[in-house]
N, C-alpha and C. Protein backbone atom coordinates (compact mmCIF):
# COMPACT_ATOMS: atom_id res chain seq x y z
N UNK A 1 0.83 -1.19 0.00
CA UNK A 1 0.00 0.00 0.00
C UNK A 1 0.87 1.25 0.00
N UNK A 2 1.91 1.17 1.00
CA UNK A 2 2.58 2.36 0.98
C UNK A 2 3.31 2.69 -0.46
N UNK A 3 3.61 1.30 -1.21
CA UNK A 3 4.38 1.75 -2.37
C UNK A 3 3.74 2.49 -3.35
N UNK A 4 2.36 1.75 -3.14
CA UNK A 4 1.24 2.37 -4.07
C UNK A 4 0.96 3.61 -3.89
N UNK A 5 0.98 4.52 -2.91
CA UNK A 5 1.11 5.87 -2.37
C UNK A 5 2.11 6.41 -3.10
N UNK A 6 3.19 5.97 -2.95
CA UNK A 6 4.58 6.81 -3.30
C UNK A 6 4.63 6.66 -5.09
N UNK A 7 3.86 5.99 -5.47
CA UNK A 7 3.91 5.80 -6.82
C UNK A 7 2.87 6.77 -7.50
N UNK A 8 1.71 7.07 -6.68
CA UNK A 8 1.13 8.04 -7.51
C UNK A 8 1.23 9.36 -7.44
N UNK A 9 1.97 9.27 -5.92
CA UNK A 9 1.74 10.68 -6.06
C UNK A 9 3.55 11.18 -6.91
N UNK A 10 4.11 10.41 -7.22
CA UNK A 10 5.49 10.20 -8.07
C UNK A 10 4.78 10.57 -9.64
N UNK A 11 3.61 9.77 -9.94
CA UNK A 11 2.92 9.89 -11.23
C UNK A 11 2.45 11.82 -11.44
N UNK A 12 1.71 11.89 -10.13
CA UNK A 12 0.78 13.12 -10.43
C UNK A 12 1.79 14.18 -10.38
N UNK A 13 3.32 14.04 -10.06
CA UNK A 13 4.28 15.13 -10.18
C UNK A 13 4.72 15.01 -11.39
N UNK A 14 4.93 14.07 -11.87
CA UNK A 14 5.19 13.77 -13.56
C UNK A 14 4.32 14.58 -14.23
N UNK A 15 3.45 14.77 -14.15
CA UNK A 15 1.99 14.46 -15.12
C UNK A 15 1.03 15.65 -14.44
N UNK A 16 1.67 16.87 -14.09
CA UNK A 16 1.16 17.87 -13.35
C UNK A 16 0.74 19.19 -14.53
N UNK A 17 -0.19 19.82 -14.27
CA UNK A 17 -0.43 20.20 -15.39
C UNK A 17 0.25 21.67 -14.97
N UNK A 18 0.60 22.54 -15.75
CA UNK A 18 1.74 23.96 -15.35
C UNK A 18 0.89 24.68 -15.07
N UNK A 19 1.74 25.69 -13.97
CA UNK A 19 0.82 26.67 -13.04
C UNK A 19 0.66 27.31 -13.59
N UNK A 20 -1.33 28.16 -13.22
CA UNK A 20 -1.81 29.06 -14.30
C UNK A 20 -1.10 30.35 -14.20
N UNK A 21 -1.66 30.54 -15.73
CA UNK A 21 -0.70 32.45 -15.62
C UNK A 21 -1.20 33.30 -15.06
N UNK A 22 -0.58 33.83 -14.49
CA UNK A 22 -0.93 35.28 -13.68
C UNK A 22 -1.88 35.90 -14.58
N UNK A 23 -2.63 36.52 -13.64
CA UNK A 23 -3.78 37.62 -14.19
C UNK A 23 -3.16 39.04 -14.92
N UNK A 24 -3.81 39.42 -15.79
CA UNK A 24 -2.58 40.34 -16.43
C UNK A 24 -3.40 42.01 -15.09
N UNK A 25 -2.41 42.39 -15.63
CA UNK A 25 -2.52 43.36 -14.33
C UNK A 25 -3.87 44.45 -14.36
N UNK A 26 -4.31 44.89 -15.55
CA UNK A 26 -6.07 45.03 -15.49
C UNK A 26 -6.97 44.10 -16.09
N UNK A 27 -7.29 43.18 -15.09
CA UNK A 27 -8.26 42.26 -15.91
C UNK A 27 -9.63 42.42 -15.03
N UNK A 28 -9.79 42.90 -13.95
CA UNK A 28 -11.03 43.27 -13.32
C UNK A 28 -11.40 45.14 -13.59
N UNK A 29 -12.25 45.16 -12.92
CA UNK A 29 -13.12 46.19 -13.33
C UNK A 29 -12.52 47.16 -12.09
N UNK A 30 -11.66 47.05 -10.75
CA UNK A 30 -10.95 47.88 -10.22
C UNK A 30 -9.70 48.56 -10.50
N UNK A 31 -9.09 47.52 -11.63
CA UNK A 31 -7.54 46.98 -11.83
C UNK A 31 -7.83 48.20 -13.83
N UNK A 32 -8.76 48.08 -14.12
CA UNK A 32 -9.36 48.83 -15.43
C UNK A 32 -9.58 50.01 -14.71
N UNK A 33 -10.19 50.19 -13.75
CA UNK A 33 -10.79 51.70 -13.75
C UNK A 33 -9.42 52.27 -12.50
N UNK A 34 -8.61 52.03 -12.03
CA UNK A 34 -7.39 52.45 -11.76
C UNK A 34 -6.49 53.25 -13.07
N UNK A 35 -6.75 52.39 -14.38
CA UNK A 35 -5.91 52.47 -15.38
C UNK A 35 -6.25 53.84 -16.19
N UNK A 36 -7.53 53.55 -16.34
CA UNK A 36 -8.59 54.67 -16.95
C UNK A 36 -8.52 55.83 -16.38
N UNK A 37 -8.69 56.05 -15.00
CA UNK A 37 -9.05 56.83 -14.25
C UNK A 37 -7.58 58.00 -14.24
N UNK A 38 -6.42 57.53 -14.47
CA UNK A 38 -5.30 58.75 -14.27
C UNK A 38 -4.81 58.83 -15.72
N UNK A 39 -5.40 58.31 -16.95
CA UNK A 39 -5.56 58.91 -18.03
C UNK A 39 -6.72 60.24 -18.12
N UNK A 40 -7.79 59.80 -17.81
CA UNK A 40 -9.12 61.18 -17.80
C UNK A 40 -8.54 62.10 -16.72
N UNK A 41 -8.01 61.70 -15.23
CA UNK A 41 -7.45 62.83 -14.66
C UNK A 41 -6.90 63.67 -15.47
N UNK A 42 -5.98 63.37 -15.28
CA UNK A 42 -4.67 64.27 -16.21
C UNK A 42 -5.20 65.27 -17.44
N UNK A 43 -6.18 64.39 -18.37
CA UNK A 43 -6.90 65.71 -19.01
C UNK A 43 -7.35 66.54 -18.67
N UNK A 44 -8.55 65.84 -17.42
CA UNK A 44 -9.03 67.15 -16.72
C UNK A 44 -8.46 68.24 -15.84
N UNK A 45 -7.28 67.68 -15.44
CA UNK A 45 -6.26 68.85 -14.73
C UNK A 45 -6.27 70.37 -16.08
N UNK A 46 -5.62 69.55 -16.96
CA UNK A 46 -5.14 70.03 -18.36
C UNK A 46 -6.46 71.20 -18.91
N UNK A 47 -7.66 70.70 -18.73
CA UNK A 47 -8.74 71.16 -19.27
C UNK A 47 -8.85 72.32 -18.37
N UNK A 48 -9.06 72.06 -16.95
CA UNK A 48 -8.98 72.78 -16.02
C UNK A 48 -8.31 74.27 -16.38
N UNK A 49 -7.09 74.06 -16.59
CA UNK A 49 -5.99 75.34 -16.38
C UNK A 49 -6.45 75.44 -17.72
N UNK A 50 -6.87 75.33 -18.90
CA UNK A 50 -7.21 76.29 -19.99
C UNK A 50 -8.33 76.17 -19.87
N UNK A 51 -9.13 75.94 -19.28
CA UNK A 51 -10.49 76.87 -19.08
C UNK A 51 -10.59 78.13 -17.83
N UNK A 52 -9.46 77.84 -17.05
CA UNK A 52 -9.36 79.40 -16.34
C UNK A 52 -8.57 80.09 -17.42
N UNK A 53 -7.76 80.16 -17.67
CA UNK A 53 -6.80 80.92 -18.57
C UNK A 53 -8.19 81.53 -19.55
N UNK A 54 -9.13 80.96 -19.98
CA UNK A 54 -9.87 81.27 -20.95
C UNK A 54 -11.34 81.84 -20.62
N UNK A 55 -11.61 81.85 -19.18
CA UNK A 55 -12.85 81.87 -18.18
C UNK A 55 -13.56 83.37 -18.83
N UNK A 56 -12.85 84.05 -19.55
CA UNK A 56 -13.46 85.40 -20.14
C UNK A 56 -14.24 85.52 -21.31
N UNK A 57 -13.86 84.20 -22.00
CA UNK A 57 -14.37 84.11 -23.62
C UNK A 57 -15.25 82.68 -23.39
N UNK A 58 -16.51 82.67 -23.69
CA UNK A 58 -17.56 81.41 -23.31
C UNK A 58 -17.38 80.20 -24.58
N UNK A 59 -17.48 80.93 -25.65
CA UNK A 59 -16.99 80.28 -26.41
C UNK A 59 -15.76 79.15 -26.77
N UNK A 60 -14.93 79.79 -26.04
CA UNK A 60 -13.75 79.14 -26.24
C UNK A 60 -13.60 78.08 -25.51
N UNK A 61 -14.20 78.48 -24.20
CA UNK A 61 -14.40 77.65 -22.71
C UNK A 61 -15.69 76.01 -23.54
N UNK A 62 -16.21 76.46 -24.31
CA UNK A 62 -17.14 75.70 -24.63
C UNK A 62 -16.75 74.55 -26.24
N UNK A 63 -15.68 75.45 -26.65
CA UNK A 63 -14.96 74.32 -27.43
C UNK A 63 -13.25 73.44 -26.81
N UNK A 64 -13.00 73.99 -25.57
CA UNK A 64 -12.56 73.11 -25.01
C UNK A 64 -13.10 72.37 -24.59
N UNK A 65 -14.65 72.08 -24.13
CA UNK A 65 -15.17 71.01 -23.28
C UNK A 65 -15.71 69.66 -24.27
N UNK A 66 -15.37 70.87 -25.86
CA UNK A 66 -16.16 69.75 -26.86
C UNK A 66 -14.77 68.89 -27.50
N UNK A 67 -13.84 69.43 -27.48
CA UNK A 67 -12.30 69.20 -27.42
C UNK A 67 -12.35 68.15 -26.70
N UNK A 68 -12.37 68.17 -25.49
CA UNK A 68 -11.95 66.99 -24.45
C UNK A 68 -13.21 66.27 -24.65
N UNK A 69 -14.10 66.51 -24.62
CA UNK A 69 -15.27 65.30 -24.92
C UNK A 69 -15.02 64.53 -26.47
N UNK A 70 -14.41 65.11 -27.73
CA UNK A 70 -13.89 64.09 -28.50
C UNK A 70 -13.12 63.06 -28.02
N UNK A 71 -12.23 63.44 -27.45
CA UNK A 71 -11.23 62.62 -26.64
C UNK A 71 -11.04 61.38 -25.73
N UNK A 72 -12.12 62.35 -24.91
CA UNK A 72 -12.02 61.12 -23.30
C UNK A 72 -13.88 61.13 -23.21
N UNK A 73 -15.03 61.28 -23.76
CA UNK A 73 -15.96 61.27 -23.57
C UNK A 73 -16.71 60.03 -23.09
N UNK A 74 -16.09 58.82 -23.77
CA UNK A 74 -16.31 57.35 -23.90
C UNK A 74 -15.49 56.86 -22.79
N UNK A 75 -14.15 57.58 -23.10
CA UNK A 75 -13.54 56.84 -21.31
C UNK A 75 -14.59 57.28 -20.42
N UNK A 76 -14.90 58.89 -19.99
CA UNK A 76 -16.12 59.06 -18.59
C UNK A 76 -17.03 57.70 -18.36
N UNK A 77 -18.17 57.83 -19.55
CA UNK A 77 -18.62 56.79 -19.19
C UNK A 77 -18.29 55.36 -19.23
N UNK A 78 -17.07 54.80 -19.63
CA UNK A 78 -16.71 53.33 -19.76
C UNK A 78 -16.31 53.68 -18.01
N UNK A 79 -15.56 54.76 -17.30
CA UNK A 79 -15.22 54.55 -15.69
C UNK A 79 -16.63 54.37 -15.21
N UNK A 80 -17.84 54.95 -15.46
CA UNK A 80 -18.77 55.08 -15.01
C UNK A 80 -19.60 53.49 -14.31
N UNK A 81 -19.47 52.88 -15.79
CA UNK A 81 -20.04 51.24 -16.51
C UNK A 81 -19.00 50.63 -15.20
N UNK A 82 -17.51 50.89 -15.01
CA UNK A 82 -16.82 50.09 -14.33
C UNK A 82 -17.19 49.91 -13.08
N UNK A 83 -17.20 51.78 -12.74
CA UNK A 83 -17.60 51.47 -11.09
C UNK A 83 -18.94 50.92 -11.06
N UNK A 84 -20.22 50.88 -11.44
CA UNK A 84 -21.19 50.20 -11.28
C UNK A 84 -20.67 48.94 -10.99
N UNK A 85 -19.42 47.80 -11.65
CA UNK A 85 -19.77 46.48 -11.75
C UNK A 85 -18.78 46.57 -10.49
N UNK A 86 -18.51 47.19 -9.26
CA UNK A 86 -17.66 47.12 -8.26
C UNK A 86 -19.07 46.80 -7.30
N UNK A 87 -18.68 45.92 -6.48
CA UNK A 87 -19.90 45.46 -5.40
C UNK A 87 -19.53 46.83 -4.44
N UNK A 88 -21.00 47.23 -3.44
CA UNK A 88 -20.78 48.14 -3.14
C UNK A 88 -19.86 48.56 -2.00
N UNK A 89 -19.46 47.32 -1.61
CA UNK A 89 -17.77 47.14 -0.39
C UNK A 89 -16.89 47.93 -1.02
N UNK A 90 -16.35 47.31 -2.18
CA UNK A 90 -15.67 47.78 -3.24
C UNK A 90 -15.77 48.96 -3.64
N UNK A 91 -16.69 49.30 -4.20
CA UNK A 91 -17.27 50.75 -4.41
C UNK A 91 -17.22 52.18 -3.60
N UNK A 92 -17.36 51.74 -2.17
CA UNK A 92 -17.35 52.64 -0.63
C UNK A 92 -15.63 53.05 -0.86
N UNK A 93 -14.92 51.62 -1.29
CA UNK A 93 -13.62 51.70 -0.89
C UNK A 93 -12.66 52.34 -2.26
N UNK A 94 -13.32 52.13 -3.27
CA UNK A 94 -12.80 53.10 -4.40
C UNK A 94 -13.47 54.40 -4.31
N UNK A 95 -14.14 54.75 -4.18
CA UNK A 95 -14.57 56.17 -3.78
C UNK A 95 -13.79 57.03 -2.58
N UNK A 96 -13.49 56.67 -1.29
CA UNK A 96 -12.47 56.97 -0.54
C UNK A 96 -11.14 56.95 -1.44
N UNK A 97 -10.58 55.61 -1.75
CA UNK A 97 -9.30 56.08 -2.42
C UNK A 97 -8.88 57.20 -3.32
N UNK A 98 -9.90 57.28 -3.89
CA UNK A 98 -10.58 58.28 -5.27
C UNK A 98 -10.76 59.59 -5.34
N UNK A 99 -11.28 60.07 -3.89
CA UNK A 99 -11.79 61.58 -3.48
C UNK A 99 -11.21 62.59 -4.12
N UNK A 100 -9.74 62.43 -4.28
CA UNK A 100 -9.01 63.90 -5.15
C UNK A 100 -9.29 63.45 -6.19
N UNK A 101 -9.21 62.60 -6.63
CA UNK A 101 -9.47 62.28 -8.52
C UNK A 101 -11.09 62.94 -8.76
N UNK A 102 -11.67 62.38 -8.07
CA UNK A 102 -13.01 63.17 -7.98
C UNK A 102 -13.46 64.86 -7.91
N UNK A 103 -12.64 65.06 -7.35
CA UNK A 103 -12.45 66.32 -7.54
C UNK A 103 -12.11 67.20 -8.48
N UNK A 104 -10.72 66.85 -8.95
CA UNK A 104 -10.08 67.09 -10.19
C UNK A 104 -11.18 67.09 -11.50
N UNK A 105 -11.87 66.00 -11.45
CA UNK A 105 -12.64 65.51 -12.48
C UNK A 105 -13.44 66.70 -12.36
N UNK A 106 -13.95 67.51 -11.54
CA UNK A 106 -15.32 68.27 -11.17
C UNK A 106 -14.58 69.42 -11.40
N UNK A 107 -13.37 69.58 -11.36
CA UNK A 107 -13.07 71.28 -11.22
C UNK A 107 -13.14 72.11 -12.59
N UNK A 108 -12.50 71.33 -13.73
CA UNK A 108 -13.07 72.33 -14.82
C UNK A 108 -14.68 72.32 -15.43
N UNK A 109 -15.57 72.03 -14.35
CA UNK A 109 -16.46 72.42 -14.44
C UNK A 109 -16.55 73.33 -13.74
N UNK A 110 -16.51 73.62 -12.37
CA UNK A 110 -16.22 74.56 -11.53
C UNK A 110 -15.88 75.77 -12.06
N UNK A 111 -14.48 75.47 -13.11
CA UNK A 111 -13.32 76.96 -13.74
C UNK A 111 -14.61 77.31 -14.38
N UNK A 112 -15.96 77.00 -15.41
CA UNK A 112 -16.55 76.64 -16.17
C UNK A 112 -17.41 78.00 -15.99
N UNK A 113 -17.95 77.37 -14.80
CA UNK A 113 -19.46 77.65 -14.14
C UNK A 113 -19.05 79.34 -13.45
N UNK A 114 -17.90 79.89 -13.34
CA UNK A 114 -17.15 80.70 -13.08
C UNK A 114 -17.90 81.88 -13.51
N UNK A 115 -17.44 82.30 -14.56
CA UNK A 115 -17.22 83.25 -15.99
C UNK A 115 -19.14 82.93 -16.78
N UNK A 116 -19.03 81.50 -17.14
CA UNK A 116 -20.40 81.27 -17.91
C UNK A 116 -21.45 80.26 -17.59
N UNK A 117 -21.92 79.97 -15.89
CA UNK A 117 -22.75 79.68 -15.85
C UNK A 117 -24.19 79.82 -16.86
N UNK A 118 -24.38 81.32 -16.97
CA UNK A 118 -25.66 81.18 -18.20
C UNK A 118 -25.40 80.77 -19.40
N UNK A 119 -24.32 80.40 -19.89
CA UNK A 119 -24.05 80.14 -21.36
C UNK A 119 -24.59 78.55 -22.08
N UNK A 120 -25.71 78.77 -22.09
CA UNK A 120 -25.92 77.66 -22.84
C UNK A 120 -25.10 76.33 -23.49
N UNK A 121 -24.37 77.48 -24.84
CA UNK A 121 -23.23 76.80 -25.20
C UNK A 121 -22.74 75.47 -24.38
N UNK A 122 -22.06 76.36 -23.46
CA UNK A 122 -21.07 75.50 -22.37
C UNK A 122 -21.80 74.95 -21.46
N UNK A 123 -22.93 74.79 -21.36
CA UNK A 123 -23.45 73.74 -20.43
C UNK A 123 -24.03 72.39 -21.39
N UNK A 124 -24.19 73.01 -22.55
CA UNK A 124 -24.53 71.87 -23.81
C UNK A 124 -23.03 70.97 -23.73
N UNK A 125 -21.93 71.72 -23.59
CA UNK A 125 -20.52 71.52 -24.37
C UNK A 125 -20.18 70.39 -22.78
N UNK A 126 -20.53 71.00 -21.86
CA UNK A 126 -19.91 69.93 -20.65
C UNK A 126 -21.04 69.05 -20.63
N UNK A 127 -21.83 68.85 -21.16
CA UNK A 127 -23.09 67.50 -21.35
C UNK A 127 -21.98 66.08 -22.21
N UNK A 128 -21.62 67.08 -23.30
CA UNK A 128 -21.20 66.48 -24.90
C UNK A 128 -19.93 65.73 -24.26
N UNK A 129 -19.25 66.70 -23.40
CA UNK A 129 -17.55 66.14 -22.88
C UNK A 129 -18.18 64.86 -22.05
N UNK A 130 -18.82 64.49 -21.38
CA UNK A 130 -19.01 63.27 -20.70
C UNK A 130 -19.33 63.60 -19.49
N UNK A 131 -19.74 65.04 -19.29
CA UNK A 131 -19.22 64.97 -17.69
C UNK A 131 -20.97 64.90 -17.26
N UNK A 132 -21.00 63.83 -15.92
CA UNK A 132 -22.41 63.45 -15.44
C UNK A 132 -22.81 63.16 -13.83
N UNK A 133 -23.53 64.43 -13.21
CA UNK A 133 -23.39 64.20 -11.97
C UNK A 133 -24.40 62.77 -11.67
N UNK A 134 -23.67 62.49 -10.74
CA UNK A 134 -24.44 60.98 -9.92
C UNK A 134 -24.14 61.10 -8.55
C-alpha cells in the first residue's frame, strides 16, 4: 500500500499540469478603472488650467469642453459602466481612495461655471464632454 502511495503521487508530479498564468494586471473592473481613471485625470487637470486661462471668452471655454469630450468622452462613461460592476464594499472603498481624482474631475467644471454659468453653449458643451453628476 505504501508503495502504491509513493507511486502516484510520483505519477501526479510527472503528469502535473503547469501553473496558471498570472492575471494580467487590469483584468477586473478595479484593476481597469485604476488604469482609466489617471488617463481622464490628467486631461481634466489640463482642461482645467485652460479653461481658467480662458474663463473670459464662453466660447472658447465651450470648445474646449467639446475638445476633451472628443477625446475622453467614452472613457467618462466606460469609468462610469466600471464602477457600477464594483460590489458596493468595493465601491465605498474606491470612492475613498478616489476623493481627489473626484475632484479634479469636477473642477473644470467649476473653472466653467465661473465666468459662464448662463451660457448655454457650455453647459450643452460639458453635457457632450461626458461629464455626469451621480
Amino acid at each position: 500500500m505504501k508503495h502504491l502511495l509513493v507511486g502516484l503521487l510520483a505519477a501526479s508530479a510527472c503528469h502535473s499540469d503547469p501553473p496558471p498564468a498570472a492575471p494580467s494586471p487590469a483584468s477586473g473592473p478595479r484593476e481597469k478603472l485604476d488604469a482609466e481613471l489617471a488617463v481622464v485625470v490628467k486631461a481634466a487637470i489640463a482642461l482645467e488650467h485652460d479653461v481658467t486661462a480662458s474663463s473670459s471668452d464662453c466660447a472658447k471655454v465651450a470648445a474646449l469642453f467639446r475638445r476633451f469630450g472628443a477625446e475622453h468622452a467614452a472613457k467618462l462613461s466606460d469609468l462610469i459602466e466600471l464602477r457600477a460592476q464594483l460590489g458596493p464594499d468595493d465601491r465605498e472603498r474606491y470612492d475613498a481612495d478616489h476623493d481627489e481624482d473626484a475632484r479634479a474631475l469636477g473642477s473644470p467644471i467649476e473653472a466653467a461655471m465661473l465666468s459662464c454659468s448662463d451660457d448655454q453653449t457650455v453647459i450643452d458643451a460639458i453635457a457632450l464632454a461626458g461629464f455626469k453628476k451621480h
